[in-house]
PDB file of N, CA and C in Angstrom:
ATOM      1  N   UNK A   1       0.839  -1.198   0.000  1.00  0.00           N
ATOM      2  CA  UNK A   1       0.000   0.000   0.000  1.00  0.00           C
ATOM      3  C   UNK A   1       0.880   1.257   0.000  1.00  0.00           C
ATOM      4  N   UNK A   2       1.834   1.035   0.639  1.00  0.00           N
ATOM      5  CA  UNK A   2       3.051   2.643   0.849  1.00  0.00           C
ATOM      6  C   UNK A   2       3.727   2.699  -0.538  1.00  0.00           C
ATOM      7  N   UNK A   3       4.230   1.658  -1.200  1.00  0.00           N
ATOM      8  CA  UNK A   3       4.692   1.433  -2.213  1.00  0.00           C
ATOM      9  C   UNK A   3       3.392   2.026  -3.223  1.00  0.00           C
ATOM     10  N   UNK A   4       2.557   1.721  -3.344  1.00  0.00           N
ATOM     11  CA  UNK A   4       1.428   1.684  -4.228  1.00  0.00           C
ATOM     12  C   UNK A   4       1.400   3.471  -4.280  1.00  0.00           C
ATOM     13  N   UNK A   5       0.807   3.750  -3.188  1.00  0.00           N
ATOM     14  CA  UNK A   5       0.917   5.522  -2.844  1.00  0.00           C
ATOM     15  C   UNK A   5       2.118   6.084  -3.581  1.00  0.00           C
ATOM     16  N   UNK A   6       3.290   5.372  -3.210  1.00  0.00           N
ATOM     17  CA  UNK A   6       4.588   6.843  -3.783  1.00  0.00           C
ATOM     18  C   UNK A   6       4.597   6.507  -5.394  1.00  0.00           C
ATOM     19  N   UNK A   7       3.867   5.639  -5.713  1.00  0.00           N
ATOM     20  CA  UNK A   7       3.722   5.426  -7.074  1.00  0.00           C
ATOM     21  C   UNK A   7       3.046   6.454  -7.691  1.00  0.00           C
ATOM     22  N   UNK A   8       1.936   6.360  -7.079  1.00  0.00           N
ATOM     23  CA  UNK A   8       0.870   7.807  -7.605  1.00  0.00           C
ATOM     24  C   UNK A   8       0.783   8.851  -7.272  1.00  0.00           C
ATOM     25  N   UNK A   9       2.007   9.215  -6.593  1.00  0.00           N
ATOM     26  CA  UNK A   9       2.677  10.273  -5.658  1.00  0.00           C
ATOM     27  C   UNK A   9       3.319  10.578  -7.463  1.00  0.00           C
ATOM     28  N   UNK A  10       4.264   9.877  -7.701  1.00  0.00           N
ATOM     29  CA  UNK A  10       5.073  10.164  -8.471  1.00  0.00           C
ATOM     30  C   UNK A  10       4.583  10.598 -10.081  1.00  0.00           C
ATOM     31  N   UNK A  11       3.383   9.740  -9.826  1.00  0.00           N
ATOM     32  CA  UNK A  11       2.645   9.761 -11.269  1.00  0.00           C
ATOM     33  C   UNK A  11       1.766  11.617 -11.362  1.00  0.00           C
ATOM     34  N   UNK A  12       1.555  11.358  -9.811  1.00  0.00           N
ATOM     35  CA  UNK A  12       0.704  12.636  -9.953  1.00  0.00           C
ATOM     36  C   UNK A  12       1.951  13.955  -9.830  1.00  0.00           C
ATOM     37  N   UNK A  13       2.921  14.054  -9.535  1.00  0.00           N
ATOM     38  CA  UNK A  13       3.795  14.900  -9.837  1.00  0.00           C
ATOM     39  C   UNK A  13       4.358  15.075 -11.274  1.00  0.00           C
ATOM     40  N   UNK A  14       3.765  14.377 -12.271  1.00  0.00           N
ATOM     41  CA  UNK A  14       3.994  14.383 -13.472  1.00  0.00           C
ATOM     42  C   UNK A  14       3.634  14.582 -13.791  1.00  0.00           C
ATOM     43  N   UNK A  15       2.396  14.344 -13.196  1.00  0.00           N
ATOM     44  CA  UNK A  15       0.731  14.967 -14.140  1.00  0.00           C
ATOM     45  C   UNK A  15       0.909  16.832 -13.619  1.00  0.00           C
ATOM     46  N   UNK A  16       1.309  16.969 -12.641  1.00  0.00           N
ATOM     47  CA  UNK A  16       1.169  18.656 -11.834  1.00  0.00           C
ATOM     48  C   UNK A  16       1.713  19.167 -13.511  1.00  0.00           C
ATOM     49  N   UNK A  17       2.751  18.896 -14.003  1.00  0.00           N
ATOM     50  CA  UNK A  17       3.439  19.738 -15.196  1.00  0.00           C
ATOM     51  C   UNK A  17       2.794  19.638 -16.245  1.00  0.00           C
ATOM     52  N   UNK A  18       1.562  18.890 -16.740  1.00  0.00           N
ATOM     53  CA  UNK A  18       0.698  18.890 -17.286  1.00  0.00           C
ATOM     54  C   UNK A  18      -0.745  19.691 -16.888  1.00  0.00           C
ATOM     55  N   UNK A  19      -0.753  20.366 -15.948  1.00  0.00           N
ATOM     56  CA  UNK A  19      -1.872  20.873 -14.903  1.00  0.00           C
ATOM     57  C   UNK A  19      -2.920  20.041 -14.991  1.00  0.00           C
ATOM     58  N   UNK A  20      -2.934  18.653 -14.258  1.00  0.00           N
ATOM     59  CA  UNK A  20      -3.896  18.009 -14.228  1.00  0.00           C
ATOM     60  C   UNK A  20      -3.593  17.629 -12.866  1.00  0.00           C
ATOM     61  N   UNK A  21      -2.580  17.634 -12.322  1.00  0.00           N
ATOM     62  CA  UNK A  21      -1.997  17.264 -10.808  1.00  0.00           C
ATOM     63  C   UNK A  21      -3.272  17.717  -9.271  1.00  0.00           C
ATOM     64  N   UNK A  22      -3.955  18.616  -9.940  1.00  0.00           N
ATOM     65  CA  UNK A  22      -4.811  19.214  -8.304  1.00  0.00           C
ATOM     66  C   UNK A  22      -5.621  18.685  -8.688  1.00  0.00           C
ATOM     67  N   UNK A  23      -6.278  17.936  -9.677  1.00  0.00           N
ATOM     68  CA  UNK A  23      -7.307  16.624  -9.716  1.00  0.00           C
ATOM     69  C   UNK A  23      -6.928  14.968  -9.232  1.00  0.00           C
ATOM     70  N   UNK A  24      -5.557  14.956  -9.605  1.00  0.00           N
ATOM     71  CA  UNK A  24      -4.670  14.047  -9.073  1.00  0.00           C
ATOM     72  C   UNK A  24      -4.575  13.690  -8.399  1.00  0.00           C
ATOM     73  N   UNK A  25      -4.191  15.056  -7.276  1.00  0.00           N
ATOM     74  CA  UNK A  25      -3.846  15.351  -5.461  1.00  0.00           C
ATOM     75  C   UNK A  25      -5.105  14.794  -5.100  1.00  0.00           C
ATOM     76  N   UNK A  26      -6.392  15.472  -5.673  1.00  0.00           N
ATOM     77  CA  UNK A  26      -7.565  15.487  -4.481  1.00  0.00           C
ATOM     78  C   UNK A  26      -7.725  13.838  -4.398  1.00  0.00           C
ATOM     79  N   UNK A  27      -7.899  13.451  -5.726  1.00  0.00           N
ATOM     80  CA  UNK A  27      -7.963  11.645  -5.344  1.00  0.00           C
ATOM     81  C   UNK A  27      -7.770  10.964  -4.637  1.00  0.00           C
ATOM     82  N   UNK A  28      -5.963  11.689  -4.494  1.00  0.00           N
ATOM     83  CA  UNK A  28      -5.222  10.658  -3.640  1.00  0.00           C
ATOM     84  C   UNK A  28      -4.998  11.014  -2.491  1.00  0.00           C
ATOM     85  N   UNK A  29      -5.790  11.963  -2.064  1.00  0.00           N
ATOM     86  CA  UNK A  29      -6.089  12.254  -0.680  1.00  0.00           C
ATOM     87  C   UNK A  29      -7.471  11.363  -0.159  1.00  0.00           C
ATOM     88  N   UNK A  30      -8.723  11.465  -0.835  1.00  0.00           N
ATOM     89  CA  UNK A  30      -9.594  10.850  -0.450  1.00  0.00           C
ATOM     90  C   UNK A  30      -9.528   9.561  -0.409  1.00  0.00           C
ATOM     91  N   UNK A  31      -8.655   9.208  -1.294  1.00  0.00           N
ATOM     92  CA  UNK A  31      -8.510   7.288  -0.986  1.00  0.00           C
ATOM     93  C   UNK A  31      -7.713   7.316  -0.274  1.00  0.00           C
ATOM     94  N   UNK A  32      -7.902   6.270   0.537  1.00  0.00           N
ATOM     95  CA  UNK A  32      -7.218   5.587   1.797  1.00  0.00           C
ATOM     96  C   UNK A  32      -6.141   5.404   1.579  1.00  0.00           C
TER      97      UNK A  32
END
């Protein structure tokens, strides 16, 4: 699961330079 997270940690910091990242963030805040 920690592994899984810095995955989409990483994915969504990729997406930020695309400005899609604060749709990204909110996701992966609301999921567990």
């Amino acid at each position: 699961n920690q592994f899984k997270r810095n995955v989409v940690t990483s994915i969504c910091a990729l997406s930020l330079s695309i400005n899609t990242g604060s749709s990204c963030f909110m996701k992966r805040f609301i999921l567990p």
